[in-house]
Protein backbone atom coordinates (compact mmCIF):
# COMPACT_ATOMS: atom_id res chain seq x y z
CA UNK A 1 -20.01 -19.49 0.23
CA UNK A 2 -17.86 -20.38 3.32
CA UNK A 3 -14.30 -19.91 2.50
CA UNK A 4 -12.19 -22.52 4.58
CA UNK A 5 -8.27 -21.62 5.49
CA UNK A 6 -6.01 -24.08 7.37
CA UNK A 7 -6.08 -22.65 10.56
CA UNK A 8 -8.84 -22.13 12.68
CA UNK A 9 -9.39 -19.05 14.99
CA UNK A 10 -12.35 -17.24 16.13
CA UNK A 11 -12.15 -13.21 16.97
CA UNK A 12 -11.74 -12.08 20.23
CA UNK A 13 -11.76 -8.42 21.23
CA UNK A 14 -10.21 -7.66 24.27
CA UNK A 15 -10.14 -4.30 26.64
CA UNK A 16 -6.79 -2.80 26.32
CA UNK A 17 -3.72 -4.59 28.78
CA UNK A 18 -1.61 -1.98 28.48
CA UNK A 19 -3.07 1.71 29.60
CA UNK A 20 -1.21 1.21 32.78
CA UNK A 21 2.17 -0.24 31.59
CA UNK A 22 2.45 1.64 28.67
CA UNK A 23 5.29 4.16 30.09
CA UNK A 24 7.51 2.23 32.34
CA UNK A 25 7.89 3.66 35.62
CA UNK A 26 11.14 5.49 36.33
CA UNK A 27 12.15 3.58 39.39
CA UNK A 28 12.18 0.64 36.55
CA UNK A 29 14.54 1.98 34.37
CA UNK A 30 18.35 1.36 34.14
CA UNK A 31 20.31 4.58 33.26
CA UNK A 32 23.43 5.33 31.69
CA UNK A 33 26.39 3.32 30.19
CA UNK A 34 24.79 0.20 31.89
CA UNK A 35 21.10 0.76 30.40
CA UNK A 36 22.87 1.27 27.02
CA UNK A 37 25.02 -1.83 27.14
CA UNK A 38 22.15 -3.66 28.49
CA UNK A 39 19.77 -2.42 25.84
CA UNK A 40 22.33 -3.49 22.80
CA UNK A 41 22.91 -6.76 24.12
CA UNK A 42 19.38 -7.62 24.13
CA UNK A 43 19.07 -5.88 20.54
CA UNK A 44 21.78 -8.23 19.71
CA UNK A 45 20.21 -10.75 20.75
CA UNK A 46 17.10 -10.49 19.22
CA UNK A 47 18.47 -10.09 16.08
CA UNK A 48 20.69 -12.81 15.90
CA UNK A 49 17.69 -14.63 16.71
CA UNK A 50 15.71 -13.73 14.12
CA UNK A 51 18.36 -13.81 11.01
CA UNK A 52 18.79 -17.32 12.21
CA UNK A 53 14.74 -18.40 12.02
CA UNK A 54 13.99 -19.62 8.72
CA UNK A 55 9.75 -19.34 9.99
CA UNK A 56 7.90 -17.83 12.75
CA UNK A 57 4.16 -18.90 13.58
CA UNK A 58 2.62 -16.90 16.32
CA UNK A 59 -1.41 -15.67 16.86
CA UNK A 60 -1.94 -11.93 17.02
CA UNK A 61 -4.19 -10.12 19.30
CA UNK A 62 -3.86 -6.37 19.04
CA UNK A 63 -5.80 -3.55 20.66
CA UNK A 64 -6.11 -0.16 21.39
CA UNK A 65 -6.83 2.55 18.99
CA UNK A 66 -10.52 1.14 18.20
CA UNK A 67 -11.42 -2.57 17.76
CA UNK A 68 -8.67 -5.48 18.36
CA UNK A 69 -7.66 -8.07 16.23
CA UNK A 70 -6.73 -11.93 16.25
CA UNK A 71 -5.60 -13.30 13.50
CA UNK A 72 -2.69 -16.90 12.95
CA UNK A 73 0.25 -15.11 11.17
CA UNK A 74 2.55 -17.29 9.36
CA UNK A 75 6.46 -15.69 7.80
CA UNK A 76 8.38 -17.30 6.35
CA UNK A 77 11.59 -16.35 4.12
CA UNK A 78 11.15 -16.39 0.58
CA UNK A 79 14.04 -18.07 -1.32
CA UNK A 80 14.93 -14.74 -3.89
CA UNK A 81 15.03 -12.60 0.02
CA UNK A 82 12.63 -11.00 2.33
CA UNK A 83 9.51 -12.51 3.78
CA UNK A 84 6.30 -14.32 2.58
CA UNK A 85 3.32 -13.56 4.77
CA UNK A 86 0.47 -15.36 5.51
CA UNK A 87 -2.85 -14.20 7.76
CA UNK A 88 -5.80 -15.77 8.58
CA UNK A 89 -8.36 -13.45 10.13
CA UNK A 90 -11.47 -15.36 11.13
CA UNK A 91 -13.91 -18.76 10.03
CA UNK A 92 -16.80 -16.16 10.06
CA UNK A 93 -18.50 -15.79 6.77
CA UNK A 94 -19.31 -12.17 8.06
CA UNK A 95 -15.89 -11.14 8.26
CA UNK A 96 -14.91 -8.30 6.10
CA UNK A 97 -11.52 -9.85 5.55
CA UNK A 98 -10.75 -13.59 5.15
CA UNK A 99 -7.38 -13.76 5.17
CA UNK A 100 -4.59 -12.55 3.10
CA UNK A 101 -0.69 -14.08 1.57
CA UNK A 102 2.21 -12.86 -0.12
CA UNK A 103 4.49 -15.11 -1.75
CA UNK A 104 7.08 -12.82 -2.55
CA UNK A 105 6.09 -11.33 -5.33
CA UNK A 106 1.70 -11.29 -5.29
CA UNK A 107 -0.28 -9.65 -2.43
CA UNK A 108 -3.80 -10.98 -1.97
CA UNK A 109 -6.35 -10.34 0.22
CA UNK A 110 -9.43 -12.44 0.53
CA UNK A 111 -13.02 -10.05 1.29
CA UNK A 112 -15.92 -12.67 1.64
CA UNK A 113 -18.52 -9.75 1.86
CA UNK A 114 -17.62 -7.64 -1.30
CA UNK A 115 -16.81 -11.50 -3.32
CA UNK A 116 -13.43 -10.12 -3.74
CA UNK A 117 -9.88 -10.68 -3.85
CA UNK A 118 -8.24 -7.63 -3.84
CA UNK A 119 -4.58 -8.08 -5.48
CA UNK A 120 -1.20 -6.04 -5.52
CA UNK A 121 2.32 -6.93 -6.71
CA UNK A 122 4.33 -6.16 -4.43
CA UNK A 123 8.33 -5.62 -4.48
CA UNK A 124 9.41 -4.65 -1.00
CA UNK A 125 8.23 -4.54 2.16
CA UNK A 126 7.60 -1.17 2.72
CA UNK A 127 5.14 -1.85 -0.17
CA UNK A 128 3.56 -4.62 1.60
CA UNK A 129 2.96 -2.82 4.89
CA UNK A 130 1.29 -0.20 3.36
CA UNK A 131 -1.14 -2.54 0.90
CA UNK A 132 -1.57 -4.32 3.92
CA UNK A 133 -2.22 -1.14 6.01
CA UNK A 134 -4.82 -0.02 3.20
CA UNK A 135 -6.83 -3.61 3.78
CA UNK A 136 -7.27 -2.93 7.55
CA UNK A 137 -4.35 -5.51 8.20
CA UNK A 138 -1.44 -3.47 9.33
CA UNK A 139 -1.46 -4.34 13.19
CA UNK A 140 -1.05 -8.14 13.15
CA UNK A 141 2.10 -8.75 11.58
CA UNK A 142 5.16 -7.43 13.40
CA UNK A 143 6.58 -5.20 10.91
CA UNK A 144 10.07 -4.23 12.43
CA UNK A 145 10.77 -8.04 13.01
CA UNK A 146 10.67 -8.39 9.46
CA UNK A 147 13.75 -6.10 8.08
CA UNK A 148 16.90 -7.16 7.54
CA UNK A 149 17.77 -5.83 11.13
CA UNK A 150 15.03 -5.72 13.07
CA UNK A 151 14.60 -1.88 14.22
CA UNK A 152 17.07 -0.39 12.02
CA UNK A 153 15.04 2.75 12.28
CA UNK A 154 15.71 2.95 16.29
CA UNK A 155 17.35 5.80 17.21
CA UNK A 156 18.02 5.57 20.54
CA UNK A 157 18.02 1.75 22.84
CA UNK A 158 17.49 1.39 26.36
CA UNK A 159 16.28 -1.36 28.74
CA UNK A 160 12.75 -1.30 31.46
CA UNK A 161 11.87 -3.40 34.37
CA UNK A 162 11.28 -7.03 33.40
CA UNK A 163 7.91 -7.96 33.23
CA UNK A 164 6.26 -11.22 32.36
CA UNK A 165 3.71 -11.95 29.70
CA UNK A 166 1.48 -15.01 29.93
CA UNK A 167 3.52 -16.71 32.03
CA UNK A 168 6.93 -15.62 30.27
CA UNK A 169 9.90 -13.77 31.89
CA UNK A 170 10.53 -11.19 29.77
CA UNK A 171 13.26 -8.33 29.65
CA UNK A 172 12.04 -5.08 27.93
CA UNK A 173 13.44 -3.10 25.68
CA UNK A 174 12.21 0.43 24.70
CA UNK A 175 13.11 2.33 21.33
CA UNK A 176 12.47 5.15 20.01
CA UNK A 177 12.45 4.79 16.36
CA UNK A 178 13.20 7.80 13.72
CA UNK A 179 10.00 7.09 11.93
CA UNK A 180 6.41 5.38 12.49
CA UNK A 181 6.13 3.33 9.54
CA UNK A 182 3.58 0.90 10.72
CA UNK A 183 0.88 3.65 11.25
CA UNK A 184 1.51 5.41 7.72
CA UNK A 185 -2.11 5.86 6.16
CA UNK A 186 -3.08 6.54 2.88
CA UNK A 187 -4.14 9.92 4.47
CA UNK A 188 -0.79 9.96 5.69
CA UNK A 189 1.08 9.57 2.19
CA UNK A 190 -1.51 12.54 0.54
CA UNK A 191 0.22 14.98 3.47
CA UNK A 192 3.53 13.88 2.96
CA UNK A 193 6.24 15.35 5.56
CA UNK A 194 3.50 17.42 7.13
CA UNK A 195 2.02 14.02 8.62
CA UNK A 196 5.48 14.31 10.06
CA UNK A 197 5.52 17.38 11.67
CA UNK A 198 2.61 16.93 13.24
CA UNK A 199 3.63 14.52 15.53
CA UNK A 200 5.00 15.87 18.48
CA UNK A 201 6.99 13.18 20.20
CA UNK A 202 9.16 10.73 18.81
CA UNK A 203 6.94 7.53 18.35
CA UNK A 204 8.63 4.60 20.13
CA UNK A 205 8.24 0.49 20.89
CA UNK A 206 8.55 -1.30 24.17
CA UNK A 207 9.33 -4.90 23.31
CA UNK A 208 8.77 -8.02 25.28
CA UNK A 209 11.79 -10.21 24.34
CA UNK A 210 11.10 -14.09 26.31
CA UNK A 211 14.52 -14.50 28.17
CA UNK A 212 14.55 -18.02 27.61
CA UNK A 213 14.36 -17.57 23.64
CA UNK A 214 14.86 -14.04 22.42
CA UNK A 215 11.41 -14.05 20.76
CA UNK A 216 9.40 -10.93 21.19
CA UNK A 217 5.99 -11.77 23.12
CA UNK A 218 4.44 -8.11 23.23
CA UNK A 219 4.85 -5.07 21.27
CA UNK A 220 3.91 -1.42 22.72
CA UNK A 221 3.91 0.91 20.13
CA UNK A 222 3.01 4.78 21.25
CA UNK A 223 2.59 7.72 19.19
CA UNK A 224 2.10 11.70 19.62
CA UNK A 225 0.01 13.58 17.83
CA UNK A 226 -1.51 16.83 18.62
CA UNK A 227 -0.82 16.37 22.26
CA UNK A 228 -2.32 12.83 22.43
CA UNK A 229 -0.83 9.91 23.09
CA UNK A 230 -1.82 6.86 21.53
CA UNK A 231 -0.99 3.29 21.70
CA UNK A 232 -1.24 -0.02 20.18
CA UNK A 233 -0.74 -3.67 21.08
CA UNK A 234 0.54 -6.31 19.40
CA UNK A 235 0.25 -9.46 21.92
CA UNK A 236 1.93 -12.49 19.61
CA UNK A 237 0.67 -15.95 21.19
CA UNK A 238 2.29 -18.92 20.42
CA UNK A 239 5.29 -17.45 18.88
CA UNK A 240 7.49 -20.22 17.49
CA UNK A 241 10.45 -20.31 15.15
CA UNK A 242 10.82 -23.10 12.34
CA UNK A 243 7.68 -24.65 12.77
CA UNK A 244 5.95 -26.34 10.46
CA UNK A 245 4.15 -24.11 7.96
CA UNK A 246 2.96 -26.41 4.92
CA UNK A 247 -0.41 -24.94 5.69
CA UNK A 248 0.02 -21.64 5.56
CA UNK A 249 -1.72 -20.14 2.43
CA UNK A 250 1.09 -17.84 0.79
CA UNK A 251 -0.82 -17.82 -2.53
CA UNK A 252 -4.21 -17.49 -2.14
CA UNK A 253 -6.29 -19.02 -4.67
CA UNK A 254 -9.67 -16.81 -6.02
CA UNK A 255 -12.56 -18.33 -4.11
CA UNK A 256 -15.47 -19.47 -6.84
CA UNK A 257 -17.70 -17.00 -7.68
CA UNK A 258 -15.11 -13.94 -6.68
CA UNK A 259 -13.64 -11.24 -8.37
CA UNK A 260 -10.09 -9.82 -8.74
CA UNK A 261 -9.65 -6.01 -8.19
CA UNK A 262 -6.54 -3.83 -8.09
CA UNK A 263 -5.09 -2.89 -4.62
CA UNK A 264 -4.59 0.30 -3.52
CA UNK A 265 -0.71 1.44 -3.79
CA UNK A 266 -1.69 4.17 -0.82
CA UNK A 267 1.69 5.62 -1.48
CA UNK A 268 3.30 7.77 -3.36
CA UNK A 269 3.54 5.74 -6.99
CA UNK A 270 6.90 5.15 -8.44
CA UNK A 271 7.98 7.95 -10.41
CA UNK A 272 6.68 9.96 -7.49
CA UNK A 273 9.62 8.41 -5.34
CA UNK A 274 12.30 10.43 -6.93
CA UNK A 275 10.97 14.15 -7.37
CA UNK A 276 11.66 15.22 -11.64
CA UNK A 277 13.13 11.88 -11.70
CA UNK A 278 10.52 9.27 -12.94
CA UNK A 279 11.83 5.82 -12.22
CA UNK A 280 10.86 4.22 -15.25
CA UNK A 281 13.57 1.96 -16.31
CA UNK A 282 14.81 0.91 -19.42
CA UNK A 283 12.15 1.67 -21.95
CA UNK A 284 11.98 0.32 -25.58
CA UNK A 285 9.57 2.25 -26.52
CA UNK A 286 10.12 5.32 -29.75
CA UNK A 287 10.95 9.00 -28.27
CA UNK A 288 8.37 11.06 -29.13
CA UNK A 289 9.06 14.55 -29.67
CA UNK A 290 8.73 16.88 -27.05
CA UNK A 291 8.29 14.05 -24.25
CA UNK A 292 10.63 13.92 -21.48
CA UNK A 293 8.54 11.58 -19.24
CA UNK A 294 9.98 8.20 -20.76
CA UNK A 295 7.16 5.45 -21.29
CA UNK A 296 7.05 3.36 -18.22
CA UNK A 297 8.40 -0.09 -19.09
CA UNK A 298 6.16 -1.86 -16.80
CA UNK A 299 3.04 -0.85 -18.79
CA UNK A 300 1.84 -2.66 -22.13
CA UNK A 301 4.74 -1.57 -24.62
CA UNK A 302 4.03 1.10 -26.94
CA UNK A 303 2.07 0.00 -30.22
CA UNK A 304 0.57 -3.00 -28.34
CA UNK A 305 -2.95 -2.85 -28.93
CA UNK A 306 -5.05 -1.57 -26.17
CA UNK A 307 -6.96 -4.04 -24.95
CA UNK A 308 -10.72 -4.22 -26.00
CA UNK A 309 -13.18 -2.85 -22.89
CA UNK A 310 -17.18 -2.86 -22.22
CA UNK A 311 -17.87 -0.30 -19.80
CA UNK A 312 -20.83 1.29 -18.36
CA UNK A 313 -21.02 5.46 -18.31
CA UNK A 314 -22.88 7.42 -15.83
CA UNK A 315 -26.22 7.14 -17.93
CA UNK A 316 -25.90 3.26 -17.92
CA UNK A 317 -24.58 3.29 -21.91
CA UNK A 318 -21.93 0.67 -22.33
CA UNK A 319 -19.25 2.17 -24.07
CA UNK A 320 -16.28 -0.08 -26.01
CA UNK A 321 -12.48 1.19 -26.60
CA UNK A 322 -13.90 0.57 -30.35
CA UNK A 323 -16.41 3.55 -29.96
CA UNK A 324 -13.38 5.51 -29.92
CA UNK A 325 -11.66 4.84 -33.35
CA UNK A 326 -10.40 7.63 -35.23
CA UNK A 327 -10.01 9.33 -32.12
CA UNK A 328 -6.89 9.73 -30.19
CA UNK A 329 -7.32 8.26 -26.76
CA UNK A 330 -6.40 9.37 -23.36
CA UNK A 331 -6.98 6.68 -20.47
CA UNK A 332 -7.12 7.85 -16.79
CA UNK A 333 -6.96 4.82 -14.24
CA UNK A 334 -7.49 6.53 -11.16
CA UNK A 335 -10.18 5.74 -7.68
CA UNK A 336 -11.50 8.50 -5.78
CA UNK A 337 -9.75 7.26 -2.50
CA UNK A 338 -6.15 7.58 -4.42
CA UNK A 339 -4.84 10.64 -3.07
CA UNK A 340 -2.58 11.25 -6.15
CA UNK A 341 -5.34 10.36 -8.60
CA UNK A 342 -7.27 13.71 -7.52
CA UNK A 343 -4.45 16.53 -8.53
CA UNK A 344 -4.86 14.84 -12.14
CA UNK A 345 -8.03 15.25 -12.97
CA UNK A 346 -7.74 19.22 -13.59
CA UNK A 347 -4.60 18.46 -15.71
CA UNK A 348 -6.73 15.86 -17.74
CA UNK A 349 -9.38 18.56 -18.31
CA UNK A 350 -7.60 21.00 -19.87
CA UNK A 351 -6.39 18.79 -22.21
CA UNK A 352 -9.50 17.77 -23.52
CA UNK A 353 -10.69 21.47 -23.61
CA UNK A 354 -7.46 22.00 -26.00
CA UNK A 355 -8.05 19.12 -28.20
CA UNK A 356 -12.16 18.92 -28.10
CA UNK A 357 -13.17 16.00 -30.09
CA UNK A 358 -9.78 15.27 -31.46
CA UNK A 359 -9.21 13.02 -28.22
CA UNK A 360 -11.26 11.33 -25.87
CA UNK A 361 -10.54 11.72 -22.20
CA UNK A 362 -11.95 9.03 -20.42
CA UNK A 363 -12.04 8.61 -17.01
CA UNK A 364 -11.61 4.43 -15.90
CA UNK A 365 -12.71 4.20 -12.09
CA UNK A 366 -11.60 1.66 -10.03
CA UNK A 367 -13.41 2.22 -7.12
CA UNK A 368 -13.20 -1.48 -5.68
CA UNK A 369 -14.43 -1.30 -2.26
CA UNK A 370 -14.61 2.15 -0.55
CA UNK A 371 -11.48 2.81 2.11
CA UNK A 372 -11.75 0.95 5.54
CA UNK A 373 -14.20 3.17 7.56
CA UNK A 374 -15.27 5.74 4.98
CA UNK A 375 -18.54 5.29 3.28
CA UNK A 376 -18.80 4.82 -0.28
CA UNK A 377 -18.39 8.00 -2.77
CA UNK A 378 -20.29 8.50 -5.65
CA UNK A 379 -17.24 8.92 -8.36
CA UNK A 380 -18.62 10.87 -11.14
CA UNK A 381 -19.75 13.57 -8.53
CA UNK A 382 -16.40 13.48 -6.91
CA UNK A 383 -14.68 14.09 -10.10
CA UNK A 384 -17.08 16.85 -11.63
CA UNK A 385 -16.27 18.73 -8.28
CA UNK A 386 -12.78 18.87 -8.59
CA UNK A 387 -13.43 20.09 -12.23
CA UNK A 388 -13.26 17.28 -14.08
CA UNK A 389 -16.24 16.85 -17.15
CA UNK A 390 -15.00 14.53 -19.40
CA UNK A 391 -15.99 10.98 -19.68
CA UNK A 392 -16.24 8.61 -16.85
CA UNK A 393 -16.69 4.75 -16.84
CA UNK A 394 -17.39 3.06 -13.56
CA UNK A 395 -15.89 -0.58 -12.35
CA UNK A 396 -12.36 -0.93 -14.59
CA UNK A 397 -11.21 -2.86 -12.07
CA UNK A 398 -11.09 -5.87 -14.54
CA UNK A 399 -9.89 -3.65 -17.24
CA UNK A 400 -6.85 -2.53 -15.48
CA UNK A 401 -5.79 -5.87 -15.04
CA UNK A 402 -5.35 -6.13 -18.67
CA UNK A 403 -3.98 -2.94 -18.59
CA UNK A 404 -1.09 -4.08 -16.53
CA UNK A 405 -2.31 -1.33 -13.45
CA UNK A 406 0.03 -1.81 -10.60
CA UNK A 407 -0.46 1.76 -9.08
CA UNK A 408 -2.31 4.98 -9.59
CA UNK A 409 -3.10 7.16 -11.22
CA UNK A 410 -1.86 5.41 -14.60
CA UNK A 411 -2.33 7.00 -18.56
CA UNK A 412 -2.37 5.95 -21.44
CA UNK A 413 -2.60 7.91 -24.56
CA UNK A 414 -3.39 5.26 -27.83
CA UNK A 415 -3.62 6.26 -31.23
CA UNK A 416 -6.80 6.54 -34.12
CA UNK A 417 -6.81 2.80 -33.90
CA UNK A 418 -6.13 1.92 -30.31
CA UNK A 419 -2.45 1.26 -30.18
CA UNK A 420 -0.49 2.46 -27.24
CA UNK A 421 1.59 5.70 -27.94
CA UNK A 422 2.89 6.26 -24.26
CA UNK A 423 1.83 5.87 -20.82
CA UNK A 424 3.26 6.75 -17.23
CA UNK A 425 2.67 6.12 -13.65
CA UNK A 426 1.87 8.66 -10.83
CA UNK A 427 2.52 12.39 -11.13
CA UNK A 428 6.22 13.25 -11.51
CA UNK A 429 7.69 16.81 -12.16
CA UNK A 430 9.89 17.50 -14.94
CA UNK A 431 13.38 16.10 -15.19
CA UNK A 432 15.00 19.93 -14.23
CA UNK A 433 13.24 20.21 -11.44
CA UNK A 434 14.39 18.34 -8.01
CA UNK A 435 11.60 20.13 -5.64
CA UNK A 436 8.27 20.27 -7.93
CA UNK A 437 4.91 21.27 -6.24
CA UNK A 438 1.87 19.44 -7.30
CA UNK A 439 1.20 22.81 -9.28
CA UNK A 440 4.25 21.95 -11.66
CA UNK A 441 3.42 18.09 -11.60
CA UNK A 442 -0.06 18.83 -12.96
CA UNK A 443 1.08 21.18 -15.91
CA UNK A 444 3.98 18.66 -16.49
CA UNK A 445 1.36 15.89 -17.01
CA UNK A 446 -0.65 18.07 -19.04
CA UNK A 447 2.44 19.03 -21.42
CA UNK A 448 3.27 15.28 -21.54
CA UNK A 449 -0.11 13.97 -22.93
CA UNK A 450 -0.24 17.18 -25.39
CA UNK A 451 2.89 16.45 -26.89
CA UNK A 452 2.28 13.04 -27.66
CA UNK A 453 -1.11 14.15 -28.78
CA UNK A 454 0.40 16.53 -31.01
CA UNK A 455 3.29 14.39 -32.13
CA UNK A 456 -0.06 12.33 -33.47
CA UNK A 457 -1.89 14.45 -34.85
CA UNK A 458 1.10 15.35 -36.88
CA UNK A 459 1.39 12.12 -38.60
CA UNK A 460 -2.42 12.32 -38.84
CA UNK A 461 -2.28 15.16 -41.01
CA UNK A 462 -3.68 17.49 -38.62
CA UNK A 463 -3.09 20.69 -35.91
């Protein structure tokens, strides 16, 4: 099947322009009070620019740091705030990625070898960037552009010698920005602040800003890591504000014959954002006693039923959420490439070594596609390694859809006949602690799922 997007490009990998204008020379740089006033004029410039443009259309060739890119990128400001985003990668029916959109509220990405659409909702743009980043899509759009003030995270401004690009007088500005957000990977997230601390420079931008317009036409962004210096291009072609974008696919539709799986979060999930302070929300759902994790309000409400499920198990015997009844239930949404999923799965053990076959622990992966560059892990071996033995059924993707999965890990615990007692998001730490260690999130889950197990079995009539 040849998927067909309105614009037409074909990929072109380029050798890297900039190894030799990647640190501007110092005979090119202003200094002092004038550099400074210089540099915030043209920062003020650019962003006046930019809060005016209702749409910006440019084509994106990136390189360095591995293989380029070129894809048409399409943004254009979504009427409740922020941007919608649309990319088209390549015509090729051998690309590994189509295309993607986000209308402001749905992130899709289109994979034509895997038949896939892989799908996140997404509510800021920090969210985006890193779904994005998890797809192998998080050099073609220019990220900082897209804030409410472009590079709000610079720390210090100052100006280079002007340079053109593609026939373009350009003046430069360099920045060195308090935090690399663009190159956050999912590896990145698992390490936290050490990521961080590893870096041994401040990472910074030199941008290309057309004198005539005030539009950026290159993007330099280095890092330092370990004594190396890396960089990456961002080259945007074309650029042009309030063009016409009725083409540009902001929804994607699901190609015939495809299938819709949850995106990564590759982040930290929700309740994780807030140490001991789960950001669940309002919750209608009945205190249980002994709970302090409040049921998360974006999950089917408690004493909905579960929805039904036909899933294979590692022997190839298709199990149903109805094999279950009379059983209490504990569902585990997790992938083996979801860095927060892992710490769970020892919690999740011990409590169905406590309970035996009182309640069935069951394992729903949602492996998807394996991680951009990694090869494919076999999850049941994965899992049984870090200690985890009790049930595991392979491809929920579908299921957690109906599940309402946004991020993982998620849990649910149902009751003898499949309604939903409680369920939560990520790993938080208990409410009276404000600096947990993964140690204290674990044990918290743990406690969590007991008590409403307990609180249960209780009514049940049993210990």
């Amino acid at each position: 099947m040849r998927i067909v997007f309105p614009l037409a490009v074909c990929l072109v990998i380029t050798a890297p322009s900039w190894a030799q204008t990647a640190k501007p020379a110092a005979s090119g740089q202003k200094s002092g009070k004038a550099a400074d006033a210089s540099a915030q004029e043209l920062l003020a410039r650019v962003r006046s620019v930019w809060k005016e443009m209702q749409t910006v259309s440019y084509t994106a060739v990136t390189s360095g740091e591995g293989e380029g890119q070129r894809a048409e990128v399409v943004c254009q400001r979504a009427e409740a705030g922020g941007w919608k985003v649309a990319v088209h990668v390549s015509d090729d029916a051998d690309a590994p990625v189509a295309g993607a959109g986000y209308d402001g509220a749905t992130a899709r990405v289109v994979k034509p070898h895997d038949k896939a659409v892989v799908e996140r909702s997404v509510d800021s743009l920090e969210d985006l960037r890193v779904f994005f980043t998890g797809q192998g899509l998080r050099h073609v759009v220019a990220w900082d552009m897209l804030e409410e003030s472009p590079f709000s995270d610079g720390q210090t401004f100052s100006m280079a010698k002007p340079e053109t690009v593609e026939g373009v007088a350009c003046d430069v500005l360099i920045v060195t920005l308090k935090d690399d957000k663009t190159l956050t990977t999912p590896d990145d997230m698992e390490k936290g602040s050490k990521a961080k601390e590893a870096s041994q420079a401040a990472p910074g931008v030199r941008v290309f800003v057309g004198r005539d317009d005030g539009l950026p036409r290159r993007m330099e962004r280095t890092r330092t890591s370990a004594g190396k210096e890396t960089t990456r291009t961002l080259v945007l072609q074309s650029i042009a504000k309030d063009a016409d974008a009725g083409g540009a696919q902001f929804a994607l539709e699901v190609p015939d014959g495809y299938r819709i799986r949850a995106g990564d979060a590759a982040k930290a999930p929700r309740a994780l954002r807030t140490p001991g302070k789960p950001d669940a929300g309002k919750s209608d759902a009945p205190s249980i006693e002994g709970v302090t994790w409040p049921h998360d309000p974006g999950l089917l409400a408690a004493g909905e039923k579960g929805p039904s499920f036909r899933l294979e198990d590692p022997k190839g015997a298709w199990k149903r959420l109805s094999d279950y009844k009379g059983k209490i239930v504990v569902l585990d949404f997790w992938a083996t490439w979801c860095g927060w999923c892992t710490p769970a799965i020892p919690a999740l053990q011990s409590v169905q070594e406590k309970y035996g076959d009182k309640v069935a622990v069951l394992g729903m992966d949602c492996e998807g596609d394996p991680v951009p560059g990694k090869d494919a892990i076999d999850p049941v071996k994965f899992k049984e390694e870090k200690g985890g033995h009790y049930t595991t059924l392979l491809n929920a993707d579908g299921v957690s859809e109906r599940y309402k999965v946004k991020g993982m890990p998620t849990f649910y615990v149902l009751d003898a006949d499949g309604k939903v007692l409680w369920g939560g998001v990520g790993l938080a730490g208990p409410p009276d602690n404000a600096s947990p260690s993964m140690k204290d999130r674990q044990d918290y889950l743990a406690q969590t799922i007991s008590a409403v197990v307990d609180a249960e079995l209780k009514k049940m009539g049993g210990k």
